[in-house]
C-alpha atoms as a PDB file:
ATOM      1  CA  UNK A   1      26.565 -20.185 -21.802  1.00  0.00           C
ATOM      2  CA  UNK A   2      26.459 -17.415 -24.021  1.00  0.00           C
ATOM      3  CA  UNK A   3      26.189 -20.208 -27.174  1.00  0.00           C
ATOM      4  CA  UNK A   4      22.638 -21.301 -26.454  1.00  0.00           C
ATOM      5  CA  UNK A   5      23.870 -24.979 -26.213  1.00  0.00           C
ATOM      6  CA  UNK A   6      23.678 -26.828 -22.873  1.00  0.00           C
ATOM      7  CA  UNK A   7      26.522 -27.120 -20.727  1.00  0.00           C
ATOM      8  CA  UNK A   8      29.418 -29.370 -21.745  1.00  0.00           C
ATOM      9  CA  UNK A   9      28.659 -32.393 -19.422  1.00  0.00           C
ATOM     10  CA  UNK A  10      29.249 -35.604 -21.179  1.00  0.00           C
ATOM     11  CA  UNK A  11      28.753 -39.402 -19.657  1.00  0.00           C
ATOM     12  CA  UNK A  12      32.367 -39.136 -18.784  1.00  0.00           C
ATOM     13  CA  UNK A  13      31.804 -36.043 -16.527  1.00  0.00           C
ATOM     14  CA  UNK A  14      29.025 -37.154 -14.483  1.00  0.00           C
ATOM     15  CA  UNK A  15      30.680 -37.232 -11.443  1.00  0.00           C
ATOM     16  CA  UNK A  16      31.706 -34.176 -11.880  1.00  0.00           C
ATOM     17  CA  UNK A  17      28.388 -32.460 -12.549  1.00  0.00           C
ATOM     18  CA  UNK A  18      27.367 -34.496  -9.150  1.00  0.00           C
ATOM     19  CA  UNK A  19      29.972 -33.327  -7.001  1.00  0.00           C
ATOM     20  CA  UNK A  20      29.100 -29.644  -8.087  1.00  0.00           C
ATOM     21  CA  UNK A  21      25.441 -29.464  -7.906  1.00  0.00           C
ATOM     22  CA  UNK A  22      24.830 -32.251  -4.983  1.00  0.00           C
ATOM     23  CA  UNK A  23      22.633 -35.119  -5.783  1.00  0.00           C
ATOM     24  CA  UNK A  24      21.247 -33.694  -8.940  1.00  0.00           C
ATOM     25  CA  UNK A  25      21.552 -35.938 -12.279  1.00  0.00           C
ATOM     26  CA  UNK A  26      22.211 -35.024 -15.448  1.00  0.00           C
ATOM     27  CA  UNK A  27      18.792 -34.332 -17.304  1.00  0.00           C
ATOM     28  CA  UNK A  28      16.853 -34.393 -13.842  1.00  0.00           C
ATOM     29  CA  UNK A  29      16.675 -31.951 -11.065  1.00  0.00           C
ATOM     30  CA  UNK A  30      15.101 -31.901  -7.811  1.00  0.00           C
ATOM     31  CA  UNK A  31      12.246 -29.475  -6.618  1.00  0.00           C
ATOM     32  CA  UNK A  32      13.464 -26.277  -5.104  1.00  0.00           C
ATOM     33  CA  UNK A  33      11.510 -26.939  -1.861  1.00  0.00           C
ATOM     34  CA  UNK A  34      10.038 -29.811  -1.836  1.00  0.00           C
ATOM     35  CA  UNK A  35       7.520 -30.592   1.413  1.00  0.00           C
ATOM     36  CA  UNK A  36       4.354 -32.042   2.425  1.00  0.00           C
ATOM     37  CA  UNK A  37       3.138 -28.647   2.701  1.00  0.00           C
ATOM     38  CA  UNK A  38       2.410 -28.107  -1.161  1.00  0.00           C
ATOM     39  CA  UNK A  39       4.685 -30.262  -2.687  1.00  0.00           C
ATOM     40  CA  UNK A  40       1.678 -31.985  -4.926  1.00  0.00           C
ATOM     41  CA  UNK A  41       1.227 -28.306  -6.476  1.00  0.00           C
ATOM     42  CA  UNK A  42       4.982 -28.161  -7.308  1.00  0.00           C
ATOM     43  CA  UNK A  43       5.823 -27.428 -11.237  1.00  0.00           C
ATOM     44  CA  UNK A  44       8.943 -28.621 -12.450  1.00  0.00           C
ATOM     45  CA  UNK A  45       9.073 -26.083 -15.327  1.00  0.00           C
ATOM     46  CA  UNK A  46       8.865 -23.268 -12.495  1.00  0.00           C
ATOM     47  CA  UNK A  47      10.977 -22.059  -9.443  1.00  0.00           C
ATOM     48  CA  UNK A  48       8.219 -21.577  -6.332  1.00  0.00           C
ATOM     49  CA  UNK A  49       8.566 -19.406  -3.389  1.00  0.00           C
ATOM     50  CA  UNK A  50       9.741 -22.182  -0.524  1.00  0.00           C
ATOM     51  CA  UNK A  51       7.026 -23.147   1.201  1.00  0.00           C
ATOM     52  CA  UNK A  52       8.946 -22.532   4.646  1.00  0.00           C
ATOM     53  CA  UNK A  53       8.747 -19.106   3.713  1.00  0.00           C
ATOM     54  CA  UNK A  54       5.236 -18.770   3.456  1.00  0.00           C
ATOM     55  CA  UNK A  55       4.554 -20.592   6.862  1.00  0.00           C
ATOM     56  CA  UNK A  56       6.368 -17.414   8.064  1.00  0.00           C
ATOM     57  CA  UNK A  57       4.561 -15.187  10.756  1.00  0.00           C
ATOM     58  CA  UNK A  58       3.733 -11.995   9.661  1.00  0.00           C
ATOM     59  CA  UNK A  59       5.159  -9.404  11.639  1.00  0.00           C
ATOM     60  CA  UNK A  60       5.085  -5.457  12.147  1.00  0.00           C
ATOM     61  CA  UNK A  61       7.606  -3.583  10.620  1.00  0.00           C
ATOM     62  CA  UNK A  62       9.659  -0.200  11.267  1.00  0.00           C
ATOM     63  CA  UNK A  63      12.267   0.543   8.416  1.00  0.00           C
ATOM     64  CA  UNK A  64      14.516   3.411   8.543  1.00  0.00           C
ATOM     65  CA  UNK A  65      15.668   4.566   5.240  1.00  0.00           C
ATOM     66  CA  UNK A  66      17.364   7.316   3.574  1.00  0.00           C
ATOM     67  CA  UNK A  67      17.582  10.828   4.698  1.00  0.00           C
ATOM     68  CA  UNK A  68      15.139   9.605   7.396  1.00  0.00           C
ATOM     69  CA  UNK A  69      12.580   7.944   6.299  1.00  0.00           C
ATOM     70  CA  UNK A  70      10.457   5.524   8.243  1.00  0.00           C
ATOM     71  CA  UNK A  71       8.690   2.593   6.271  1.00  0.00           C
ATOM     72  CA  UNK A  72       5.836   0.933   8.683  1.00  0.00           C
ATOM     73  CA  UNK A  73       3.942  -2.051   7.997  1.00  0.00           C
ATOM     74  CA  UNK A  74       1.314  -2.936  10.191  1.00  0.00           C
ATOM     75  CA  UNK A  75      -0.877  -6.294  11.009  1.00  0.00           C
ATOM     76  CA  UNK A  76      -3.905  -4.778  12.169  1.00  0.00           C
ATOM     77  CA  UNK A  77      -6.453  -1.832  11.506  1.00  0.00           C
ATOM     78  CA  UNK A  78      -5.921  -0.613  14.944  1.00  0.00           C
ATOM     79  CA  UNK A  79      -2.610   0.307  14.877  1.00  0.00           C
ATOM     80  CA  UNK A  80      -2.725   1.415  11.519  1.00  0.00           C
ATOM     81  CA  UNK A  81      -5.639   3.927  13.131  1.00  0.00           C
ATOM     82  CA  UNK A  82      -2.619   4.821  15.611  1.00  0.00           C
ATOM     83  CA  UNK A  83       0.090   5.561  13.021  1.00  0.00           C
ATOM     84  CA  UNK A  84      -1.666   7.589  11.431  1.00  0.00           C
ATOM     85  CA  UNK A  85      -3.226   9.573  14.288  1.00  0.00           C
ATOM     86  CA  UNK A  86       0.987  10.294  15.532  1.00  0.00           C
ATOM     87  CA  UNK A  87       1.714  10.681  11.422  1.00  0.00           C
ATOM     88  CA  UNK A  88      -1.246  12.858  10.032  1.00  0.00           C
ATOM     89  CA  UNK A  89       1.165  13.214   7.135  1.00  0.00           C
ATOM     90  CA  UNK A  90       1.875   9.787   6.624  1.00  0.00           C
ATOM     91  CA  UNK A  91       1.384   8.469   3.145  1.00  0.00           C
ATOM     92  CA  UNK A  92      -0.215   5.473   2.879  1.00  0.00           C
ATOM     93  CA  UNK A  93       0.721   2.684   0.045  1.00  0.00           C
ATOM     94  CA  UNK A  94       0.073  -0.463  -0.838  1.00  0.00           C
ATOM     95  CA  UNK A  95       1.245  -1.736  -4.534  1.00  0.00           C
ATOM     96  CA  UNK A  96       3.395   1.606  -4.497  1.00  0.00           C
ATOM     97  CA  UNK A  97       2.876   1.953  -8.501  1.00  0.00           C
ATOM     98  CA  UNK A  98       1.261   5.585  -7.743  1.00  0.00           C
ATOM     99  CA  UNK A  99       3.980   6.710  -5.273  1.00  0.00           C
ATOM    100  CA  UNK A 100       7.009   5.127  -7.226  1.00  0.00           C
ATOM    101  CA  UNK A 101       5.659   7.795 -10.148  1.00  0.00           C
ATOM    102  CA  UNK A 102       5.369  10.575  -7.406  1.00  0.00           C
ATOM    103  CA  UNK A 103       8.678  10.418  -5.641  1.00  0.00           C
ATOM    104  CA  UNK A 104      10.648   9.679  -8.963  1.00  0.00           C
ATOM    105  CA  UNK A 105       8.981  11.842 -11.298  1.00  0.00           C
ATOM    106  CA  UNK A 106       7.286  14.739  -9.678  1.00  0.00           C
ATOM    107  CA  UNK A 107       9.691  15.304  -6.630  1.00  0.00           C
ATOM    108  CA  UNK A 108       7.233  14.502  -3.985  1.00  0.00           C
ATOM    109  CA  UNK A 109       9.044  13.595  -0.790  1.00  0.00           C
ATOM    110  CA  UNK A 110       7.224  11.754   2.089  1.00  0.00           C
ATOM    111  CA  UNK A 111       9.661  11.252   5.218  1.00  0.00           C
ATOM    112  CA  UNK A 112       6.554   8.436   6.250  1.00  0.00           C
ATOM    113  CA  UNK A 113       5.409   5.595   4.789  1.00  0.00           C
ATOM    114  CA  UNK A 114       3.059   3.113   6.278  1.00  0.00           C
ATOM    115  CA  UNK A 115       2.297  -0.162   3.780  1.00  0.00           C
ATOM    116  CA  UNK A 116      -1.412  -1.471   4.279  1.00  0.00           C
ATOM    117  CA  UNK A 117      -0.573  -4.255   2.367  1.00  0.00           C
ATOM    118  CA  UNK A 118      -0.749  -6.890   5.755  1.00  0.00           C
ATOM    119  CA  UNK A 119      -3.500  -5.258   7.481  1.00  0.00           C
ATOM    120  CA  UNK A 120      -5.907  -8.085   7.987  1.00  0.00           C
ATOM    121  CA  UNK A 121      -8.997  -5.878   8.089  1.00  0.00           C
ATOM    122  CA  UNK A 122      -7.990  -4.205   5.041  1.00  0.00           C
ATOM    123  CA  UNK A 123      -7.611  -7.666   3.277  1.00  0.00           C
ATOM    124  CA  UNK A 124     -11.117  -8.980   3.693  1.00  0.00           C
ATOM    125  CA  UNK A 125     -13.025 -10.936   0.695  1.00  0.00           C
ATOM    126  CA  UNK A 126     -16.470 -12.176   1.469  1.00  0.00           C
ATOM    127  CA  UNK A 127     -19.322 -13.326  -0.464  1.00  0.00           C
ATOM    128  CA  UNK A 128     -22.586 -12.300   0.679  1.00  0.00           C
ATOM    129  CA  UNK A 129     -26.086 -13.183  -0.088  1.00  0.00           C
ATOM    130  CA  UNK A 130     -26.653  -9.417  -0.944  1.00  0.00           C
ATOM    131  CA  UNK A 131     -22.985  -8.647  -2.892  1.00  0.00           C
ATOM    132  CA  UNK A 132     -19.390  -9.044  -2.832  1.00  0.00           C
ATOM    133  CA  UNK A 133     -17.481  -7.222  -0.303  1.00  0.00           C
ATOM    134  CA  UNK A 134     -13.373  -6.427  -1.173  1.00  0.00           C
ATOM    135  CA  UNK A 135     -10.968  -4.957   1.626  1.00  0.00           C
ATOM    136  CA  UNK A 136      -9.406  -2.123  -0.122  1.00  0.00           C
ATOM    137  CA  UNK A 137      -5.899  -3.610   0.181  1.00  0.00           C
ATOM    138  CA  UNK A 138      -6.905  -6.817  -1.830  1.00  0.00           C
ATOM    139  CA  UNK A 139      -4.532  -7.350  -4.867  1.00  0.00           C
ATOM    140  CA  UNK A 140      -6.425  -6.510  -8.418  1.00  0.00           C
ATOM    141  CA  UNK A 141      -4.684 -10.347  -9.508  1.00  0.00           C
ATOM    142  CA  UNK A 142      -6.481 -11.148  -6.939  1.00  0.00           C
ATOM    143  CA  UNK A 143     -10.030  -9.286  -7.249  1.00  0.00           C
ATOM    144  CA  UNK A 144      -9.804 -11.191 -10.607  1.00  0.00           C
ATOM    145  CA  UNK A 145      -9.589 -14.641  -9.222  1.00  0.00           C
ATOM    146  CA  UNK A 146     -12.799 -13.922  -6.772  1.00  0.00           C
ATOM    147  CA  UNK A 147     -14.567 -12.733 -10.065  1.00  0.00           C
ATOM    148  CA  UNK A 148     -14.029 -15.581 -11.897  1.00  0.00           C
ATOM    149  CA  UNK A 149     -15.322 -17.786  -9.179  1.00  0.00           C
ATOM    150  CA  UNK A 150     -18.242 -15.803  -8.294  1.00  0.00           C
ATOM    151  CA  UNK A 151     -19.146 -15.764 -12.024  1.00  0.00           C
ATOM    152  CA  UNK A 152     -18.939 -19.592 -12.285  1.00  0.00           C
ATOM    153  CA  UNK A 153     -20.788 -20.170  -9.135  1.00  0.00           C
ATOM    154  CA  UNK A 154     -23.723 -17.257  -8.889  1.00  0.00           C
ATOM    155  CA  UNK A 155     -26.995 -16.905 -10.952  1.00  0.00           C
ATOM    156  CA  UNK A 156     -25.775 -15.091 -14.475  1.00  0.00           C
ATOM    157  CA  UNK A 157     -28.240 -12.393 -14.062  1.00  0.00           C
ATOM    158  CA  UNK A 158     -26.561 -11.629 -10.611  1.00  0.00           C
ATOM    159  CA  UNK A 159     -23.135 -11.211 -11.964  1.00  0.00           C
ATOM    160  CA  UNK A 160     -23.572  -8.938 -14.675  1.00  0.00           C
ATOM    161  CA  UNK A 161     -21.452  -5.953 -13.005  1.00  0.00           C
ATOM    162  CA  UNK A 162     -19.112  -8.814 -12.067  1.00  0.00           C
ATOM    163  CA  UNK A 163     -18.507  -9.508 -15.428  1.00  0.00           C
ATOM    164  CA  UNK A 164     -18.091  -6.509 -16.753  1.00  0.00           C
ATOM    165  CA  UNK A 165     -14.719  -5.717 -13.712  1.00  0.00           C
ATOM    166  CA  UNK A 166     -13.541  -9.040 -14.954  1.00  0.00           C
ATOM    167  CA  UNK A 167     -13.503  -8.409 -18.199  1.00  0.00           C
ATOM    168  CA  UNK A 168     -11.767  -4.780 -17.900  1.00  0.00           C
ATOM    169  CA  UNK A 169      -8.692  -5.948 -15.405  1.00  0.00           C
ATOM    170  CA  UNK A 170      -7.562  -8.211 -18.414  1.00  0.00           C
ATOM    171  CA  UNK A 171      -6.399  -4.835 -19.981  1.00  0.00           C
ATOM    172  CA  UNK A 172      -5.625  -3.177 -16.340  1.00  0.00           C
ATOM    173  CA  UNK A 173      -1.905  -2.822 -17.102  1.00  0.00           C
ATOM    174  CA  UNK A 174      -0.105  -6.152 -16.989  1.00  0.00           C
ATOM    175  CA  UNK A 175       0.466  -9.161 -14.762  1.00  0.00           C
ATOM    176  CA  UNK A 176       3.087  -8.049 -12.794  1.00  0.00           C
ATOM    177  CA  UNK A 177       1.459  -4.417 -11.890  1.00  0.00           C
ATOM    178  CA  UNK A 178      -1.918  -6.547 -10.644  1.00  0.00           C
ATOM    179  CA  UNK A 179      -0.125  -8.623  -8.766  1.00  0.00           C
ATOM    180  CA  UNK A 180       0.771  -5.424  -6.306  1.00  0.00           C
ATOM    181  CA  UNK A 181      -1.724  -2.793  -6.937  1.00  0.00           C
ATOM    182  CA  UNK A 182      -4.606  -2.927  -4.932  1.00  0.00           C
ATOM    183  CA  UNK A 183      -8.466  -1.582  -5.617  1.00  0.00           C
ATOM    184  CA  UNK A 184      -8.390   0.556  -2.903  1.00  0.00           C
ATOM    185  CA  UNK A 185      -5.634   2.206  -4.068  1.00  0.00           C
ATOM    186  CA  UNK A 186      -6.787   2.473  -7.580  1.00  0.00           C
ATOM    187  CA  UNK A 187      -9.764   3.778  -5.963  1.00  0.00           C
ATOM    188  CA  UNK A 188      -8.373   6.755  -3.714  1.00  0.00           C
ATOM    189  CA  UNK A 189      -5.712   7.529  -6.754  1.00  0.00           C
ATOM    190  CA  UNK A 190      -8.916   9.129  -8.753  1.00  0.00           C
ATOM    191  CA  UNK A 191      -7.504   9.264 -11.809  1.00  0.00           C
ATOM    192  CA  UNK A 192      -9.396  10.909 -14.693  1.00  0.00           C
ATOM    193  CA  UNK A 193      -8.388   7.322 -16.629  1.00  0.00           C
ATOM    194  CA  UNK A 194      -8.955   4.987 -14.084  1.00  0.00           C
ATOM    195  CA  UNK A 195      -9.977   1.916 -15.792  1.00  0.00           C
ATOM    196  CA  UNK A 196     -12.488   1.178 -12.735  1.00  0.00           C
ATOM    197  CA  UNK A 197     -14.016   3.904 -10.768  1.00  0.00           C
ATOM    198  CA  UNK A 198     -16.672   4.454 -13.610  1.00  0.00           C
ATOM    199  CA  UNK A 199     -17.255   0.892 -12.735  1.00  0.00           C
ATOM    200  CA  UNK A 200     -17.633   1.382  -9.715  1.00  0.00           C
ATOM    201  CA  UNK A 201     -20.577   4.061 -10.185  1.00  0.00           C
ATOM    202  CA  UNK A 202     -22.026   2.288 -12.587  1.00  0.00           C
ATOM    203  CA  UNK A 203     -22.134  -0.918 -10.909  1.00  0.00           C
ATOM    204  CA  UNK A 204     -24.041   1.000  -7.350  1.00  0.00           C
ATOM    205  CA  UNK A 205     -20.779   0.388  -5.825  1.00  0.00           C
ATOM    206  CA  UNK A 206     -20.537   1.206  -2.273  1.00  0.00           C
ATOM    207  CA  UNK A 207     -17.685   2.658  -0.114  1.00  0.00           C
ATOM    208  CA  UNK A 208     -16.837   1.623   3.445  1.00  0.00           C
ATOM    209  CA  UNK A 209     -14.797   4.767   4.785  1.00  0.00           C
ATOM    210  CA  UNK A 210     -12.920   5.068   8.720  1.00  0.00           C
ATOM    211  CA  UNK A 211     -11.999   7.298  11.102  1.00  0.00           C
ATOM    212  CA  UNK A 212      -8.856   7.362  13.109  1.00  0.00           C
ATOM    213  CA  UNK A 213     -11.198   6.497  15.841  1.00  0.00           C
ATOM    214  CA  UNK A 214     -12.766   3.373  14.051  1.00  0.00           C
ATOM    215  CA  UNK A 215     -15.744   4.869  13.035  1.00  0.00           C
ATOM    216  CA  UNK A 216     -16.942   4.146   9.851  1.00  0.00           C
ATOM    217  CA  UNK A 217     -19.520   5.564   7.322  1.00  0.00           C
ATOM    218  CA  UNK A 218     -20.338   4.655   3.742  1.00  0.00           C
ATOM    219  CA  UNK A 219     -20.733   6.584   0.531  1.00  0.00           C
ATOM    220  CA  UNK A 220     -21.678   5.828  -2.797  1.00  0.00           C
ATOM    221  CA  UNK A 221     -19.100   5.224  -5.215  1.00  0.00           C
ATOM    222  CA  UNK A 222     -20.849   8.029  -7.702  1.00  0.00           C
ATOM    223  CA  UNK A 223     -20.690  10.373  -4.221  1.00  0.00           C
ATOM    224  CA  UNK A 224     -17.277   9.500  -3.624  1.00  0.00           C
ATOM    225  CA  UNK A 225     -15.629  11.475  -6.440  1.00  0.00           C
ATOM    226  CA  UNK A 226     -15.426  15.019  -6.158  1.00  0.00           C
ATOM    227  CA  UNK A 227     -13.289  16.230  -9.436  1.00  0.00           C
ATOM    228  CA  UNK A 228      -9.500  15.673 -10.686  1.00  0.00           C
ATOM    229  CA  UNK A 229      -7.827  13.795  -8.226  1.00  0.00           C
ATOM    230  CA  UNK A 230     -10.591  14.562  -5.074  1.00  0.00           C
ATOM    231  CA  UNK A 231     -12.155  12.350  -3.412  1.00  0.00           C
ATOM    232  CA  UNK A 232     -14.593  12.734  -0.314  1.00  0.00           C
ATOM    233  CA  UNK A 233     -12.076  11.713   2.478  1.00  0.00           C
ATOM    234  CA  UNK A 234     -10.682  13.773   5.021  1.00  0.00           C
ATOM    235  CA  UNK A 235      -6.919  13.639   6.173  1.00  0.00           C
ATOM    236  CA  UNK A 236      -7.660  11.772   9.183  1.00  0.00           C
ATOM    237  CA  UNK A 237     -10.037   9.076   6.742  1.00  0.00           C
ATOM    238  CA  UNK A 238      -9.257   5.921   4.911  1.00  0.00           C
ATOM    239  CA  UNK A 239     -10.853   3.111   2.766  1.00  0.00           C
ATOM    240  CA  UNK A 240     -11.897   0.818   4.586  1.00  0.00           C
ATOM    241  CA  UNK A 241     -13.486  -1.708   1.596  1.00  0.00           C
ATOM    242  CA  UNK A 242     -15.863  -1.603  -1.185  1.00  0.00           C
ATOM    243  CA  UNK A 243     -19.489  -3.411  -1.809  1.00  0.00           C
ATOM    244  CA  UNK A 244     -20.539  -4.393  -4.703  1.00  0.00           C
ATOM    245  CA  UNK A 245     -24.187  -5.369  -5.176  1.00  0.00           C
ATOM    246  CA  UNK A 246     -25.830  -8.121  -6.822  1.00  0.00           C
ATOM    247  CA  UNK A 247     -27.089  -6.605 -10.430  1.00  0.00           C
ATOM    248  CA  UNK A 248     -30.356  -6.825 -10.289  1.00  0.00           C
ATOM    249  CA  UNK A 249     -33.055  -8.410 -13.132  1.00  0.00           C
ATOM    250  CA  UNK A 250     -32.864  -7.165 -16.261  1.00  0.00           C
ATOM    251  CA  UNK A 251     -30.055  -4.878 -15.443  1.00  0.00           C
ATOM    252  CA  UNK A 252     -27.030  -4.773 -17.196  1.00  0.00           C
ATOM    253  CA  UNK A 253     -23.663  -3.602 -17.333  1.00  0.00           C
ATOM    254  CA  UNK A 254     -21.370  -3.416 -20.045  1.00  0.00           C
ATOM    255  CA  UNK A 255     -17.458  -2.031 -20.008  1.00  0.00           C
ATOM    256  CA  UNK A 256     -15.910  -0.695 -22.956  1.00  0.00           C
ATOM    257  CA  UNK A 257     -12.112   0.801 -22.915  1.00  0.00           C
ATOM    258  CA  UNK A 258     -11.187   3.099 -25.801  1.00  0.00           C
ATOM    259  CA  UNK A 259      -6.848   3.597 -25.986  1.00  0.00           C
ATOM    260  CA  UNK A 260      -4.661   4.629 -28.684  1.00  0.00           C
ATOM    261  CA  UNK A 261      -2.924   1.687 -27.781  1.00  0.00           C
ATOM    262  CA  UNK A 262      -3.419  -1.224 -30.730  1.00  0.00           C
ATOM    263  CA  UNK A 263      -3.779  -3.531 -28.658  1.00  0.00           C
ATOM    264  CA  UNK A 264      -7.079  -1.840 -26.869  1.00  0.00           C
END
């Protein structure tokens, strides 16, 4: 209620409260979805998404929306390759922050969307003996977490352009906006105050770019940016994932982030 104070269900009113809200007991309630599946994780001071929902299939999805537009979501890097060979036009999103602006702000209409956020090849995070490789659809909430372990687990001198991504995304916009934007999309964005890209070049960061017909090349993150808002792919090109090397001996690499927000 709009008082503050709990509701108004005294020892004479249990029955009541039972009838109304099942089995449920007055100063107890039972998990959400509760199941063998993560049950032990379950925390009583949050809701969780069920866990039946998450054992959920993924599957491919055509939307039709408004004034004809068509929302796709594919599974899988090949027939992303073959949306976008019948949709040249298509814009591709993936957190939707960047497009959101566009469409609302700036009048940009785009009759085709295709999401990138399920494509399994796109979602890739490996550890290698030589680097760290990120699919560009990997969540920057995400991209944090594989930091943090990487930092905990690798040599320190190894991890010193690790440290310094980590330490930026705490003030890469807030909790909610990580938790859908991805790096790739940050990435192809090029915005003259991205938070990242001069990470990127700084840290020897590496590009995987494909075709439509799978064929892939790499550039170097310091190559990859060609002025305000161009970057060096073609219309029929997309990013494919990023390397990051090791940072070698005695090299180091420090962020800094200068805002005329106080906080910053």
């Amino acid at each position: 209620p709009s008082s503050g104070k709990p509701w108004p269900c005294g020892e004479n009113k249990v029955h009541n409260c039972e009838s109304s809200f099942g089995a449920a007991t007055i100063g107890e309630h039972k998990p959400v979805s509760y199941s063998e599946i993560d049950g032990s994780l379950y925390n009583e001071k949050e809701l969780i998404l069920p866990p039946e929902l998450a054992l959920r299939n993924d599957l491919p999805l055509k939307l039709h929306g408004y004034g004809g537009i068509r929302w796709y979501r594919p599974l899988k890097l090949s027939a992303l390759l073959d949306l976008k060979s019948l949709y040249p036009n298509a814009k591709l999103v993936a957190g939707n922050t960047e497009v959101g602006i566009e469409m609302n702000f700036k009048n940009a209409q785009y009759p085709i969307l295709i999401s990138v956020t399920h494509v399994h090849e796109l979602n890739v995070l490996n550890i290698k003996e030589n680097g760290l490789e990120i699919g560009s659809s990997v969540r920057l909430s995400k991209l944090q977490h594989i930091l943090l372990k990487v930092i905990t687990e690798r040599d320190i001198h190894e991890t010193s352009s690790c440290r310094a991504i980590s330490e930026q995304l705490k003030w890469f916009a807030g909790k909610q906006v990580k938790n859908v934007a991805s790096v790739g999309g940050n990435i192809c964005t090029a915005s003259p105050i991205s938070d990242l890209n001069p990470l990127w070049m700084a840290a020897r960061a590496e590009f995987q770019i494909v075709d439509l017909k799978g064929h892939i090349r790499t550039v170097r993150a310091k190559d990859f940016f060609l002025g305000y808002r161009k970057v060096d792919l073609t219309q029929g090109e997309m990013l494919l994932s990023i390397f990051i090397p090791w940072s070698r001996r005695f090299e180091f690499l420090k962020e800094f982030k200068q805002s005329h927000g106080r906080e910053d």
